[in-house]
Protein backbone atom coordinates (compact mmCIF):
# COMPACT_ATOMS: atom_id res chain seq x y z
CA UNK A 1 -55.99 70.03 -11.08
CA UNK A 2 -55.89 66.72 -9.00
CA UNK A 3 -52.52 66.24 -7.58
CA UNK A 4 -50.76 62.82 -8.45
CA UNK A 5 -50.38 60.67 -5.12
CA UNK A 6 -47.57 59.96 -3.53
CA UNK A 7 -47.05 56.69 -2.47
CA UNK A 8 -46.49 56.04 1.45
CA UNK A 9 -43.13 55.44 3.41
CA UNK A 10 -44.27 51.80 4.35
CA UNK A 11 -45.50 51.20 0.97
CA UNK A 12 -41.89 51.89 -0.43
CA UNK A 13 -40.16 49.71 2.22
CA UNK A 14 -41.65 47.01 1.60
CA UNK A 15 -41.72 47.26 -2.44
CA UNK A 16 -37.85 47.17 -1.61
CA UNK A 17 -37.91 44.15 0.52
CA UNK A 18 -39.27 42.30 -1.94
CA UNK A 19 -37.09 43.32 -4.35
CA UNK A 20 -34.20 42.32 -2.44
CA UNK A 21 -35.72 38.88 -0.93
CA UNK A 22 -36.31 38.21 -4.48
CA UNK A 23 -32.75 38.85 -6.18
CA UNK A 24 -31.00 37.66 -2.65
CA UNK A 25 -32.21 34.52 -1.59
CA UNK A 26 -31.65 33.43 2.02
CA UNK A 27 -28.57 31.55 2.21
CA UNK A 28 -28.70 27.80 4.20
CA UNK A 29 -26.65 27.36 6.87
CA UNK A 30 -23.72 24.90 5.69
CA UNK A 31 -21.68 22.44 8.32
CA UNK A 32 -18.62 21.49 7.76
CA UNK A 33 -17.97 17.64 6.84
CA UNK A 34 -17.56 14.98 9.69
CA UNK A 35 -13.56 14.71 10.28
CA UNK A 36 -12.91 11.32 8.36
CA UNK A 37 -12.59 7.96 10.34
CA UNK A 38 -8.90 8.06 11.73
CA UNK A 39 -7.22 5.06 13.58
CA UNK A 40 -4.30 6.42 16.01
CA UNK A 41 -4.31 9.51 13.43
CA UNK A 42 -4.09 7.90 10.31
CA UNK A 43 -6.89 8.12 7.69
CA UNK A 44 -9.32 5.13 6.71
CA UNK A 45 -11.11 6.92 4.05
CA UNK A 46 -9.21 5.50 1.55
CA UNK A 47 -8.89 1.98 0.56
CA UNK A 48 -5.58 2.08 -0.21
CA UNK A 49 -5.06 3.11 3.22
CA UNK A 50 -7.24 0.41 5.00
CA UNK A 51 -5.11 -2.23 2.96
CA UNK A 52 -1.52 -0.56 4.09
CA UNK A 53 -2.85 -0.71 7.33
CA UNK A 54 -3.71 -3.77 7.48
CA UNK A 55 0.10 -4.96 5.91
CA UNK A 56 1.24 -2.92 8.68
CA UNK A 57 -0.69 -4.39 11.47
CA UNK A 58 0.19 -8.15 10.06
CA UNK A 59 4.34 -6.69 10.34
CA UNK A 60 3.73 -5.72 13.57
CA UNK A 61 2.38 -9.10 14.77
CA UNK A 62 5.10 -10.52 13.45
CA UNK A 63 8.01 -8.09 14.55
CA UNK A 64 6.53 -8.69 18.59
CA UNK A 65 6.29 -12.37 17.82
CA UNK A 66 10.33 -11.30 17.01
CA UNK A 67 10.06 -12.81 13.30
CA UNK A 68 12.47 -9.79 12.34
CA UNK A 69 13.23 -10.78 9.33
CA UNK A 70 9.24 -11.08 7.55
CA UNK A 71 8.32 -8.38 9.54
CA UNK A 72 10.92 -6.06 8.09
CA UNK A 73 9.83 -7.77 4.40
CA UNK A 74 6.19 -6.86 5.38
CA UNK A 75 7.00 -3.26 6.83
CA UNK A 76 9.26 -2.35 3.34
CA UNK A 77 5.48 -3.20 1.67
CA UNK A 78 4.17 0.12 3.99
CA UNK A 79 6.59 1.96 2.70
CA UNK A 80 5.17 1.90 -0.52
CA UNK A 81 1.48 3.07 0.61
CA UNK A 82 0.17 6.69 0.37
CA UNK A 83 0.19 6.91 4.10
CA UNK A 84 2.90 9.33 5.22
CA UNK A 85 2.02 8.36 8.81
CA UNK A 86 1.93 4.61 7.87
CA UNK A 87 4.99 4.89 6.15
CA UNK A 88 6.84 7.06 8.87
CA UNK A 89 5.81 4.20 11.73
CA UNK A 90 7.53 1.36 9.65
CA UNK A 91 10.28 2.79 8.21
CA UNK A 92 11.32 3.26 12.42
CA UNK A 93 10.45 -0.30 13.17
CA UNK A 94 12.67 -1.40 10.08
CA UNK A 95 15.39 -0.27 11.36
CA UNK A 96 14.92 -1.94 14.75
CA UNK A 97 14.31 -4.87 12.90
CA UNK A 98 17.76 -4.72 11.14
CA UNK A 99 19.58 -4.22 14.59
CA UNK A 100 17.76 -6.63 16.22
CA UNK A 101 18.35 -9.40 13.22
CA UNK A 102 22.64 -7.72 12.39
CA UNK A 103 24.22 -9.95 14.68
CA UNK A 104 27.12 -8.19 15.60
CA UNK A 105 30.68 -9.29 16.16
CA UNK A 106 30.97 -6.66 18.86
CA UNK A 107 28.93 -8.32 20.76
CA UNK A 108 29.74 -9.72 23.59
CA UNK A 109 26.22 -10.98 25.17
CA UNK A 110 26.99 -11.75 28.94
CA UNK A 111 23.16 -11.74 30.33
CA UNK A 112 20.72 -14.35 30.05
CA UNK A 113 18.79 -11.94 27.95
CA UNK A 114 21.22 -10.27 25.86
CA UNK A 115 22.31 -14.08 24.48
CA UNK A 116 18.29 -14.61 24.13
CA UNK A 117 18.66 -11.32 22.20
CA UNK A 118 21.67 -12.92 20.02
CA UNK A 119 19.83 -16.12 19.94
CA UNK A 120 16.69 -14.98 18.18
CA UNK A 121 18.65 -12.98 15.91
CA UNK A 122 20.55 -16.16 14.81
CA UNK A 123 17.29 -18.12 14.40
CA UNK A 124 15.90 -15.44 12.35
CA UNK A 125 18.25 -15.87 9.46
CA UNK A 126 19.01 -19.48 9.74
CA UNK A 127 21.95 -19.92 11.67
CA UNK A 128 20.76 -22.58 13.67
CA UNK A 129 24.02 -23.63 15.47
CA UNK A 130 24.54 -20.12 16.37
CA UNK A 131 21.09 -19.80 17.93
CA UNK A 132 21.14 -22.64 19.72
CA UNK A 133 24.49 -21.89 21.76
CA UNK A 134 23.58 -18.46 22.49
CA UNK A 135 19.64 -19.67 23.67
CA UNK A 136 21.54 -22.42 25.86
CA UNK A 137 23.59 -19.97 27.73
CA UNK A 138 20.11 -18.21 28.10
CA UNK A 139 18.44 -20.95 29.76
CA UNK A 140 21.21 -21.55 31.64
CA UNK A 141 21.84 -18.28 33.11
CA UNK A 142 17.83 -18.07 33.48
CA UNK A 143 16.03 -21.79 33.79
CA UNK A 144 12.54 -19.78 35.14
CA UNK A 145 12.74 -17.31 32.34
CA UNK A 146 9.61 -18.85 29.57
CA UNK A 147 10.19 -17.03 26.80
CA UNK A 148 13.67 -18.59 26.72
CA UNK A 149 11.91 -22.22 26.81
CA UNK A 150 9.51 -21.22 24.22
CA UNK A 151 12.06 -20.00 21.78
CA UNK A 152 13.81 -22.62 21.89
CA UNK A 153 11.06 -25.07 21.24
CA UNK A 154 10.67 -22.78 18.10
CA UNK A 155 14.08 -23.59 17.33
CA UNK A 156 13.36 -27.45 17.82
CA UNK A 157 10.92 -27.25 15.42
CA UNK A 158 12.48 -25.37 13.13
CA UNK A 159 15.02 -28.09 12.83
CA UNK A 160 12.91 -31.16 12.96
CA UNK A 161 13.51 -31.81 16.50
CA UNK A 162 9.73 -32.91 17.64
CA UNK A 163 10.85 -34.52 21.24
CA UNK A 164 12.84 -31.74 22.43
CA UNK A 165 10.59 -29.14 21.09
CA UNK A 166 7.54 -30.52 22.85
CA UNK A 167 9.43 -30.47 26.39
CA UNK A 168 10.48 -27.39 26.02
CA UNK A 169 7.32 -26.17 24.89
CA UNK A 170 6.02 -27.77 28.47
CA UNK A 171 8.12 -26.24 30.20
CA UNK A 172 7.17 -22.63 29.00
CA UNK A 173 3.74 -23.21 29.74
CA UNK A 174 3.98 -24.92 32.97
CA UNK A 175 6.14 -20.99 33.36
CA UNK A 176 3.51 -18.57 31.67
CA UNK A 177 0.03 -20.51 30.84
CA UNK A 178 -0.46 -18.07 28.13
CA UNK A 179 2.65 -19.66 25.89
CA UNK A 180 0.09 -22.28 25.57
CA UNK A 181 -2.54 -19.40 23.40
CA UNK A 182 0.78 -18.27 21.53
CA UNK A 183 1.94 -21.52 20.35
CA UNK A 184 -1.58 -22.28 19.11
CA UNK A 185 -0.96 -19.78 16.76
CA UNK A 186 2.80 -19.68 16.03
CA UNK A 187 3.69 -20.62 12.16
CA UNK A 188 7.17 -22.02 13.97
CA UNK A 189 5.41 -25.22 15.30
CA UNK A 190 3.60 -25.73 11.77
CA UNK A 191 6.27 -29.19 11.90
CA UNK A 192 4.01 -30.21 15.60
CA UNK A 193 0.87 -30.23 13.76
CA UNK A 194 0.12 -33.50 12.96
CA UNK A 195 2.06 -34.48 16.37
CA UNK A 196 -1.11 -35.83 18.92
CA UNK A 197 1.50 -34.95 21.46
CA UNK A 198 1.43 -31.57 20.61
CA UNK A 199 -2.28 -31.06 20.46
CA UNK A 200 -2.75 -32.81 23.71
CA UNK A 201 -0.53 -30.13 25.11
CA UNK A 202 -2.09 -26.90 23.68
CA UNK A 203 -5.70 -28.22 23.74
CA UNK A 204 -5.73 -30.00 27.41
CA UNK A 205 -9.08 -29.31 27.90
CA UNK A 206 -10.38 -31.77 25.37
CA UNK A 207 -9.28 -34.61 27.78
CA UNK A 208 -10.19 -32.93 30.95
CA UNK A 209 -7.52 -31.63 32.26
CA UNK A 210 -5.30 -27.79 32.33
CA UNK A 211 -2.09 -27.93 33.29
């Protein structure tokens, strides 16, 4: 009687290997996501983000430029964004903006910049009397100190001053030659404009001459 054959070792090995490459298929190697795009850690992915962001970076322009009181309007917008981080970084430089516009009756400004301080806090909610004293006693206290100069040939304008504005305004570039770059794009000498004075001044190269 012929005996049944038995099928070989190798035979059986690889009948199972191709069982098992056939129920398990190799797997592909997965990589995790790029990290999304981040600016100072804060997320750009989403749009809503990008456009806080950008509120937040116009606030801030305006807070340095020491506009207080629209920057702390335009920071309360952040607040409202889906940016914790975003929110977090405004809601601090709200509350600087509030001390720096509360003008306290404590006070007692004795240094040129402490009444610069006061001064600038009075010009940013109108009280132009108030501003003017305090950026006086500034000037006085400092005469080579530009920023004083140039805030209060913001003030100038701000009250429809055009002749004392524009030699102050001289004065804080002949100081700092960069007041000229700043003034080109301050909204505070919007009432200069139209003055040729004025564009002689910031744009001196047209004729010829920097100084």
């Amino acid at each position: 009687m012929a005996k049944a054959h038995k099928p070989s070792h190798g035979s059986s090995r690889s009948t199972k290997g191709t069982a098992r490459s056939s129920s398990k298929p190799l797997k592909k190697k997965t990589f995790p996501p790029p990290p999304p795009a981040q600016r100072g850690g804060v997320e750009l992915v989403d749009p809503r983000v990008q456009a806080q962001l950008k509120v937040y970076d116009e606030a801030l322009a305006l807070f340095h430029q020491q506009k207080f009181a629209r920057a702390k309007q335009e920071l309360e917008k952040v607040l409202e964004g889906p940016s914790k981080e975003l929110a977090d970084r405004a809601r601090m430089h709200v509350k600087i903006a509030e001390q720096r516009m509360k003008p306290s009756q404590e006070q007692n400004p004795k240094t040129a910049e402490e009444h610069y301080q006061r001064g600038v806090a009075m010009m940013n909610i109108g009280r132009w009397d108030d501003a003017r004293e305090s950026l006086d006693k500034a000037r006085k206290a400092a005469p080579k100190a530009d920023h004083i100069h140039y805030a209060l040939a913001a003030l100038d304008c701000l009250t429809g001053e055009a002749d004392s504005a524009l030699a102050n305004l001289k004065v804080a570039i002949q100081l700092r030659a960069e007041n000229r770059y700043h003034a080109r794009n301050d909204e505070d000498f919007a009432f200069l404009q139209e003055d040729p004075r004025f564009t002689e001044l910031l744009y001196p190269e047209k004729d010829g001459t920097v100084g």
